[in-house]
PDB file of N, CA and C in Angstrom:
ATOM      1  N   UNK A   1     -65.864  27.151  -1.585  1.00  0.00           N
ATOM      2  CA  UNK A   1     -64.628  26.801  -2.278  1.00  0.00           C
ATOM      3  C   UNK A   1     -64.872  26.805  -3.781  1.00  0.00           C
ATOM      4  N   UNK A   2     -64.058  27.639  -4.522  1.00  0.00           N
ATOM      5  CA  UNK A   2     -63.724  27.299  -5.859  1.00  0.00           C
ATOM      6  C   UNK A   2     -63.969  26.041  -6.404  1.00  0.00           C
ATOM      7  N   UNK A   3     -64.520  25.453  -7.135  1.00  0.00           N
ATOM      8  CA  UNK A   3     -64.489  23.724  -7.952  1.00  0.00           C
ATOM      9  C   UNK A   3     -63.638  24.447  -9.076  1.00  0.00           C
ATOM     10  N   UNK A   4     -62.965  23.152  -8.968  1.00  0.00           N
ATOM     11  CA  UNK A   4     -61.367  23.431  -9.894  1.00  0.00           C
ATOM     12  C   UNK A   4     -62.506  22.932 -11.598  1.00  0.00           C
ATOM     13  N   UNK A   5     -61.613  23.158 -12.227  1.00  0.00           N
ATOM     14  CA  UNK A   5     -62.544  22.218 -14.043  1.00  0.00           C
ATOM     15  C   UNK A   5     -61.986  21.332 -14.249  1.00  0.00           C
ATOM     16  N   UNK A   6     -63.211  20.079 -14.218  1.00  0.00           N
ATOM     17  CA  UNK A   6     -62.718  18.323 -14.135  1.00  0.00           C
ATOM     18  C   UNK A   6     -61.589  18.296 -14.899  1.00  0.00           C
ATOM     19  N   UNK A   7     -61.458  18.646 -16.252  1.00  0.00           N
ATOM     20  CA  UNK A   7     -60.145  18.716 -17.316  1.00  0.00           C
ATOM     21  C   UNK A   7     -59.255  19.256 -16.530  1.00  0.00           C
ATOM     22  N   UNK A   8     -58.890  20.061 -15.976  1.00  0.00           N
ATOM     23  CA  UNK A   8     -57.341  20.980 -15.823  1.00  0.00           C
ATOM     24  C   UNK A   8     -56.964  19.723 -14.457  1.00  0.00           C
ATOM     25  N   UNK A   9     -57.893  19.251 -13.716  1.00  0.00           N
ATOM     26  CA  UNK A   9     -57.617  18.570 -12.216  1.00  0.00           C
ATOM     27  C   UNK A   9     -57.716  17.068 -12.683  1.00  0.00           C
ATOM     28  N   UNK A  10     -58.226  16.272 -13.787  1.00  0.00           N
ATOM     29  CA  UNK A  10     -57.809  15.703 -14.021  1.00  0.00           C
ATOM     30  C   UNK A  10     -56.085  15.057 -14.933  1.00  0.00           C
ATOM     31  N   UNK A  11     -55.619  16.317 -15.526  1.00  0.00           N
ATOM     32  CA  UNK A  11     -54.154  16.580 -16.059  1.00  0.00           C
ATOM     33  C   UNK A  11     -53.766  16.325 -14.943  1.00  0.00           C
ATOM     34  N   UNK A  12     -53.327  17.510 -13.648  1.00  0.00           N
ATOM     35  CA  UNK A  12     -53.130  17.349 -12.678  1.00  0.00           C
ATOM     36  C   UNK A  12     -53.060  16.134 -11.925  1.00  0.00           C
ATOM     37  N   UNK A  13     -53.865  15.267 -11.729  1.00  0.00           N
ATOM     38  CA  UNK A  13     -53.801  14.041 -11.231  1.00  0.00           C
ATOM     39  C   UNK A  13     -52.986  13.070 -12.132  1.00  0.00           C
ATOM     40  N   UNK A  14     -53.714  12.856 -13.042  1.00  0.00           N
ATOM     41  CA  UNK A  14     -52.805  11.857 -14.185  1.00  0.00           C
ATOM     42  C   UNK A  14     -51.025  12.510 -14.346  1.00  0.00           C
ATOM     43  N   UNK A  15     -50.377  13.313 -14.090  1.00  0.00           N
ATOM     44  CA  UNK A  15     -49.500  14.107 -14.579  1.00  0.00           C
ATOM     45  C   UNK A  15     -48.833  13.383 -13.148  1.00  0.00           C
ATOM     46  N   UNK A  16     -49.217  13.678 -12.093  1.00  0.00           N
ATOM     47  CA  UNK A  16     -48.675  13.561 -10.811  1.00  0.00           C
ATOM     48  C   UNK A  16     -48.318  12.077 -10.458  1.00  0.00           C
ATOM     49  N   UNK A  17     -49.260  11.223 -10.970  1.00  0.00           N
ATOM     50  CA  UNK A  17     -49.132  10.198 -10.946  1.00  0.00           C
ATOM     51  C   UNK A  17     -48.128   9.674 -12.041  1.00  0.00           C
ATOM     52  N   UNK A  18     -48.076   9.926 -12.821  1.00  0.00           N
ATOM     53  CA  UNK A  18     -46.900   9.594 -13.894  1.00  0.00           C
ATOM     54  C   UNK A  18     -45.473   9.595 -13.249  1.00  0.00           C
ATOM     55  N   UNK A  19     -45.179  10.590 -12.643  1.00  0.00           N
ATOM     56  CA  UNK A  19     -44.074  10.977 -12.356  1.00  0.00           C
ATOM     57  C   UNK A  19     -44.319  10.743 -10.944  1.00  0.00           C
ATOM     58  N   UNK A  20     -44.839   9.755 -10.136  1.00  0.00           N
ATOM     59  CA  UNK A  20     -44.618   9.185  -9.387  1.00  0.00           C
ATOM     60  C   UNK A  20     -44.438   7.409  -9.216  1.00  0.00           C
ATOM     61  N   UNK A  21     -44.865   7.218 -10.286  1.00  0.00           N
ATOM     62  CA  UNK A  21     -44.580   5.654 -10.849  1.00  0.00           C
ATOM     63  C   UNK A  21     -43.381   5.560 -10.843  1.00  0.00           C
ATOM     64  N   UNK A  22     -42.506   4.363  -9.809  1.00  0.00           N
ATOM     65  CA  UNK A  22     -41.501   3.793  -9.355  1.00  0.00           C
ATOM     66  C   UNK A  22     -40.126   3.774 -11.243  1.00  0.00           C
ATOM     67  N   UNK A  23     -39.850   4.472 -11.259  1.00  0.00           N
ATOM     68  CA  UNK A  23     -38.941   3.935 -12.812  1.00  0.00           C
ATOM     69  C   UNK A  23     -37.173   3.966 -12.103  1.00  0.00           C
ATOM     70  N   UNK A  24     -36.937   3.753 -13.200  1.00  0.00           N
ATOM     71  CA  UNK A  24     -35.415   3.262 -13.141  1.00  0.00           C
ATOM     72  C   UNK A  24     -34.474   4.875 -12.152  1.00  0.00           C
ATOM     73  N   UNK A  25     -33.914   4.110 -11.353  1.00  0.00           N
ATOM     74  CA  UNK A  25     -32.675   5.575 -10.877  1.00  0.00           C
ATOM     75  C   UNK A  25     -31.910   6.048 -11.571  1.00  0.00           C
ATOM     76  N   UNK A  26     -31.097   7.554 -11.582  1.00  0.00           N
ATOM     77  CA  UNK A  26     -30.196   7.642 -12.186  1.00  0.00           C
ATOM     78  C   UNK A  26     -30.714   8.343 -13.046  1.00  0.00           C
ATOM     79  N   UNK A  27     -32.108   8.865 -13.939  1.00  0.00           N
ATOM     80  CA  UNK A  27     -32.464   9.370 -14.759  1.00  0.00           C
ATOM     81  C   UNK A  27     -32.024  10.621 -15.234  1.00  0.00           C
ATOM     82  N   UNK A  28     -31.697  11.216 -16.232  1.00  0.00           N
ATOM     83  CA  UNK A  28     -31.417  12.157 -16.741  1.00  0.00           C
ATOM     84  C   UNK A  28     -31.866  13.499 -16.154  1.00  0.00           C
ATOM     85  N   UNK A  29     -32.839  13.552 -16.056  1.00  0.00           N
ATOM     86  CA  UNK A  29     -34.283  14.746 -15.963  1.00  0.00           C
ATOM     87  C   UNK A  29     -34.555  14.606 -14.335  1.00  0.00           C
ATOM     88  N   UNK A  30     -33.920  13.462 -13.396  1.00  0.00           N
ATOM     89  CA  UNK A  30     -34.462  13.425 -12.030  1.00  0.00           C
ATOM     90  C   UNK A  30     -35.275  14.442 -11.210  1.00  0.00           C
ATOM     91  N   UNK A  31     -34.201  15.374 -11.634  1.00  0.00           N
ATOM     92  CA  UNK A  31     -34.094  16.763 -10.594  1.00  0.00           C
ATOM     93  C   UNK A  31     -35.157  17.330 -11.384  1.00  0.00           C
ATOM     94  N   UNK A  32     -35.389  17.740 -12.323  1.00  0.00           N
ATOM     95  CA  UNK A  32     -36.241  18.674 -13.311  1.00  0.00           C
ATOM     96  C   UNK A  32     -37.304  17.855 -12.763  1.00  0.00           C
ATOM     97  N   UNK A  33     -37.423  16.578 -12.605  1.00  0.00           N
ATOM     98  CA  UNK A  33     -38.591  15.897 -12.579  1.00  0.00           C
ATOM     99  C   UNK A  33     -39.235  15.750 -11.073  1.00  0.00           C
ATOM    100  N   UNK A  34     -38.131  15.859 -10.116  1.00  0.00           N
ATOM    101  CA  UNK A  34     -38.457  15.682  -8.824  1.00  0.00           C
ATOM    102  C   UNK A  34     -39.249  17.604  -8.542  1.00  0.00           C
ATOM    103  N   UNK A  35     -38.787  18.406  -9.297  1.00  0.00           N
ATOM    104  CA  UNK A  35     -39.267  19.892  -8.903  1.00  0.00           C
ATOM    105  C   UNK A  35     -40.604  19.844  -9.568  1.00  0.00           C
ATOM    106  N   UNK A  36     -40.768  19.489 -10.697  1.00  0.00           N
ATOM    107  CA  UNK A  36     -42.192  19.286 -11.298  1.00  0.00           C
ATOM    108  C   UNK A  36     -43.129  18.629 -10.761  1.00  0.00           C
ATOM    109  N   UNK A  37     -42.821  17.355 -10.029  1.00  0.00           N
ATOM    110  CA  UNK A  37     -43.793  16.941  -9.265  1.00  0.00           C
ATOM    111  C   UNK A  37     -44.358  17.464  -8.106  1.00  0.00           C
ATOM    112  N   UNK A  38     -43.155  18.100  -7.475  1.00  0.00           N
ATOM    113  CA  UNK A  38     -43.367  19.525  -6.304  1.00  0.00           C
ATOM    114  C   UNK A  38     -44.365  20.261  -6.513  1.00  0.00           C
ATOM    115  N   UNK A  39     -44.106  21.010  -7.876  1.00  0.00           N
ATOM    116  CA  UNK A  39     -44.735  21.921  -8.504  1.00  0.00           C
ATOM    117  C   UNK A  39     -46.662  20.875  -8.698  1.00  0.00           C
ATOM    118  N   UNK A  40     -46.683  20.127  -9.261  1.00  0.00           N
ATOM    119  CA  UNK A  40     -48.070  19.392  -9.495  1.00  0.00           C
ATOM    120  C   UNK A  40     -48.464  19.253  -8.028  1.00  0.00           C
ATOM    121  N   UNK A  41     -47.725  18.388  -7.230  1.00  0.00           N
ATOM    122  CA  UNK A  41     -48.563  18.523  -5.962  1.00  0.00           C
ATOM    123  C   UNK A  41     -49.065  20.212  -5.117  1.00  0.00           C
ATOM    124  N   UNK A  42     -48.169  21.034  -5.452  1.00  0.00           N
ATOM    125  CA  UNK A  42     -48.574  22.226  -5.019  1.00  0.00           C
ATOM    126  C   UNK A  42     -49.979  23.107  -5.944  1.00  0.00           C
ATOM    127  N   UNK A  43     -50.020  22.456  -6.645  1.00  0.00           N
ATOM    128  CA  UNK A  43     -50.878  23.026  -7.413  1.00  0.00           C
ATOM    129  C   UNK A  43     -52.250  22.194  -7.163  1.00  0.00           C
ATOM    130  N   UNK A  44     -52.014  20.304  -7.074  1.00  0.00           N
ATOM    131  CA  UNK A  44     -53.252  19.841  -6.808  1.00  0.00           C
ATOM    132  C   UNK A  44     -54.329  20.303  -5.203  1.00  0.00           C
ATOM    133  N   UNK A  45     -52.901  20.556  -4.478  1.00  0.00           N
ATOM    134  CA  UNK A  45     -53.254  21.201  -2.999  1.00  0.00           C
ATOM    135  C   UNK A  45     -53.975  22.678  -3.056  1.00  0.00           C
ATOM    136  N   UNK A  46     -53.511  23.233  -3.852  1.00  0.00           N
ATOM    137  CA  UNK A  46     -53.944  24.272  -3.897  1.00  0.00           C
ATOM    138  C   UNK A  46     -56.135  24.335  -4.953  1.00  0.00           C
ATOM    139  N   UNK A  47     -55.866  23.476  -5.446  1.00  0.00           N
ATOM    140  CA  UNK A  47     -56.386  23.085  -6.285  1.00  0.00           C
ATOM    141  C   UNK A  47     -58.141  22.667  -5.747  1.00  0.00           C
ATOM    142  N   UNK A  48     -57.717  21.561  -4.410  1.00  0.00           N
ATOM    143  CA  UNK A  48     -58.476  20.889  -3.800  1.00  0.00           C
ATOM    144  C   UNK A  48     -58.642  21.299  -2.362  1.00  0.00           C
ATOM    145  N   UNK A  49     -58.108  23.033  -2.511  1.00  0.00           N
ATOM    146  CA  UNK A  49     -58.228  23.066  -0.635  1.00  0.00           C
ATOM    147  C   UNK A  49     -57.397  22.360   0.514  1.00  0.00           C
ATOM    148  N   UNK A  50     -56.605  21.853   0.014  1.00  0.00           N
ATOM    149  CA  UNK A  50     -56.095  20.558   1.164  1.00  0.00           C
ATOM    150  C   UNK A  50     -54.542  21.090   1.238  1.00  0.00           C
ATOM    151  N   UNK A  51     -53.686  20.538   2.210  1.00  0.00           N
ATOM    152  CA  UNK A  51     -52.426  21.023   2.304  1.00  0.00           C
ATOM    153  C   UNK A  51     -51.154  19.352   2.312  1.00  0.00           C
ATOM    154  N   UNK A  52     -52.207  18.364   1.992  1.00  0.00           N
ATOM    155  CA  UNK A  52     -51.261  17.497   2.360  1.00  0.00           C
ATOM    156  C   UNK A  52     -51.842  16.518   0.642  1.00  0.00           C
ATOM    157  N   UNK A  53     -50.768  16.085   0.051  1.00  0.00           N
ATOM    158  CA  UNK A  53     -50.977  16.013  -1.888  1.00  0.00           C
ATOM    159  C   UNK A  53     -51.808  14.886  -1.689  1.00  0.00           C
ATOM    160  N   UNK A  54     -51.293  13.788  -0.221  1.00  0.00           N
ATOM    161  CA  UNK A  54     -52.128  12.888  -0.916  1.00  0.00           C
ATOM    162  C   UNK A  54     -53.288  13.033  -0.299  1.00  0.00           C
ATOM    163  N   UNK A  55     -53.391  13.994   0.462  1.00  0.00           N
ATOM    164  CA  UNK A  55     -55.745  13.718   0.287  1.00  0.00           C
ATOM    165  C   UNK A  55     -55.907  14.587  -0.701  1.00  0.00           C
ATOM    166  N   UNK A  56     -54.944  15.375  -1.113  1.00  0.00           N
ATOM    167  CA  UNK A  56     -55.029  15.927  -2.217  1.00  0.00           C
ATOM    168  C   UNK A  56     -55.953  15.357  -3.561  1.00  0.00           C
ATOM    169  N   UNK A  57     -54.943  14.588  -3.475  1.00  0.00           N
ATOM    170  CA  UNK A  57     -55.283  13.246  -4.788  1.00  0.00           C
ATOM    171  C   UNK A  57     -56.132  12.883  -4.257  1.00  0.00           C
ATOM    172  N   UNK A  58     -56.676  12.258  -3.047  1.00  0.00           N
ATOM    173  CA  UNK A  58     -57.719  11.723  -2.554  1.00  0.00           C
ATOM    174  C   UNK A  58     -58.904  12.161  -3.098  1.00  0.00           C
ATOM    175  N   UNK A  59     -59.137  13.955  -2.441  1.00  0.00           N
ATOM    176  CA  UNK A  59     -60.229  14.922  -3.330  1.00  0.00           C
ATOM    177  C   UNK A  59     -60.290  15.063  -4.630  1.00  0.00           C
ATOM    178  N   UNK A  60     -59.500  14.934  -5.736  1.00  0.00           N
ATOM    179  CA  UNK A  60     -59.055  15.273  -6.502  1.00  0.00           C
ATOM    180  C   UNK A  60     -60.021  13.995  -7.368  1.00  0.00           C
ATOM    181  N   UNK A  61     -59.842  12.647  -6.770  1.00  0.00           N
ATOM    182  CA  UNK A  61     -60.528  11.704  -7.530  1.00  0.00           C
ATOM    183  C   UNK A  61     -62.165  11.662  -6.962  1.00  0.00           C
ATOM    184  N   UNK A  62     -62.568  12.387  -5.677  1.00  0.00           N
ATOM    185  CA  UNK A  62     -63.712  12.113  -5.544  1.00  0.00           C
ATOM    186  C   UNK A  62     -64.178  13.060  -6.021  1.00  0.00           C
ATOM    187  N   UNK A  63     -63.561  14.701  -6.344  1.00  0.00           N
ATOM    188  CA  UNK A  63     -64.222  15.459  -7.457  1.00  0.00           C
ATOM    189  C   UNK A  63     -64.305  15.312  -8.499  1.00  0.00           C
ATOM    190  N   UNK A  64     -64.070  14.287  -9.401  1.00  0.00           N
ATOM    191  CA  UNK A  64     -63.692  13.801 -10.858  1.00  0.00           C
ATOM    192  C   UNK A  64     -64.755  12.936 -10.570  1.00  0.00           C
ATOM    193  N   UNK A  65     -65.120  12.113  -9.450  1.00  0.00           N
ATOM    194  CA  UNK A  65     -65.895  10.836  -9.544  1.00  0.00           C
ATOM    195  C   UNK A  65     -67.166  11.659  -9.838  1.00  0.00           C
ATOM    196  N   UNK A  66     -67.430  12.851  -9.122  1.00  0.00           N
ATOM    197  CA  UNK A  66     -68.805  13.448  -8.781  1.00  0.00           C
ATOM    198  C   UNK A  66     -69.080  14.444  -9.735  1.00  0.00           C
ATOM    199  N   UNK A  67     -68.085  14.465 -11.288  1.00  0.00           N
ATOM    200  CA  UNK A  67     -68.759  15.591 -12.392  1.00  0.00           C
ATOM    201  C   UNK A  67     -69.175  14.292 -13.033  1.00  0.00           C
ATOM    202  N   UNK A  68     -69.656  15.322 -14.055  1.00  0.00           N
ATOM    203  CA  UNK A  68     -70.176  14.357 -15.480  1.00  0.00           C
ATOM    204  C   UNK A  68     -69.794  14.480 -16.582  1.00  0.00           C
ATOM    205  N   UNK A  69     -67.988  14.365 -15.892  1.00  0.00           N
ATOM    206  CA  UNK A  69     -67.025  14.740 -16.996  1.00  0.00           C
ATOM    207  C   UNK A  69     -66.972  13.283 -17.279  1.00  0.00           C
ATOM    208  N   UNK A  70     -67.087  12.268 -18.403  1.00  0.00           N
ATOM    209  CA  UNK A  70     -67.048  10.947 -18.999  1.00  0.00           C
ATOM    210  C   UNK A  70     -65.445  10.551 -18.803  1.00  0.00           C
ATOM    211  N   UNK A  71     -64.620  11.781 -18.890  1.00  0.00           N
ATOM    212  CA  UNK A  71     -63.027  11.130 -19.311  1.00  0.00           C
ATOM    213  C   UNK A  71     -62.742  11.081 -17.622  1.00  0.00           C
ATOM    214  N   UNK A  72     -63.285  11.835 -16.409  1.00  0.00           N
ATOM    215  CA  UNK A  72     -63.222  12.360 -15.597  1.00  0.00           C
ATOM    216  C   UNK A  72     -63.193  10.422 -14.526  1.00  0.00           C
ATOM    217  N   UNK A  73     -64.167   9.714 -15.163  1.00  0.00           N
ATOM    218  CA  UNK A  73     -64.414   8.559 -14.496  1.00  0.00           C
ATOM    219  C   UNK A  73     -63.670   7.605 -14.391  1.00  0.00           C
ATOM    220  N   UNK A  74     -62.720   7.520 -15.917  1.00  0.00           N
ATOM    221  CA  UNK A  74     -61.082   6.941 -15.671  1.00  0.00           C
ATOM    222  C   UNK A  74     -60.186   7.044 -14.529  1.00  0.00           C
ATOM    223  N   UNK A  75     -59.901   8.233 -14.168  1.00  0.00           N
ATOM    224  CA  UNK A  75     -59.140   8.663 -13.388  1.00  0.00           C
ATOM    225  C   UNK A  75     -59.515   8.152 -11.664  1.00  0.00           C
ATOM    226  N   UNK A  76     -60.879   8.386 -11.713  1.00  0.00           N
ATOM    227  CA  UNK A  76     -61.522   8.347 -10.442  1.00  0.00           C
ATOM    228  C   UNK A  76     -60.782   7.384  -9.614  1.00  0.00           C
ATOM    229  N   UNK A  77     -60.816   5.811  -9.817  1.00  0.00           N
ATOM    230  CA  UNK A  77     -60.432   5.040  -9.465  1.00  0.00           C
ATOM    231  C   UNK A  77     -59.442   4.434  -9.457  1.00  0.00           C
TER     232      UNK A  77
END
């Protein structure tokens, strides 16, 4: 398997998670925002081999845990 680069899969994670944090209904951007997150999980899946986002994310933080990317160790957990 491809290893994705800690930077681009850590965006990816942090990005996905943003726009999955519970915020107010009704938002302007919902829709733009509900397809973008589509779009991030299809990409972290694709990303990490996996077909389902959240072991997605799952892999996603234990490949970040296991470089010796420094910014990479934030995310991990």
């Amino acid at each position: 398997m491809l290893m994705p680069h800690p930077a681009m899969l850590r965006r990816l994670v942090e990005e996905y998670q943003t726009l999955m944090t519970p915020e107010g209904d009704g938002e302007a951007g919902a829709g733009r925002d509900n397809l973008w997150a589509q779009d991030l999980a299809c990409a972290l899946c694709v990303s990490t081999g996996t077909r389902e986002v959240g072991r997605a994310v799952e892999t996603a933080r234990r490949l970040l845990a296991a470089s010796h990317d420094p910014e990479s160790s934030a995310i991990a957990g």
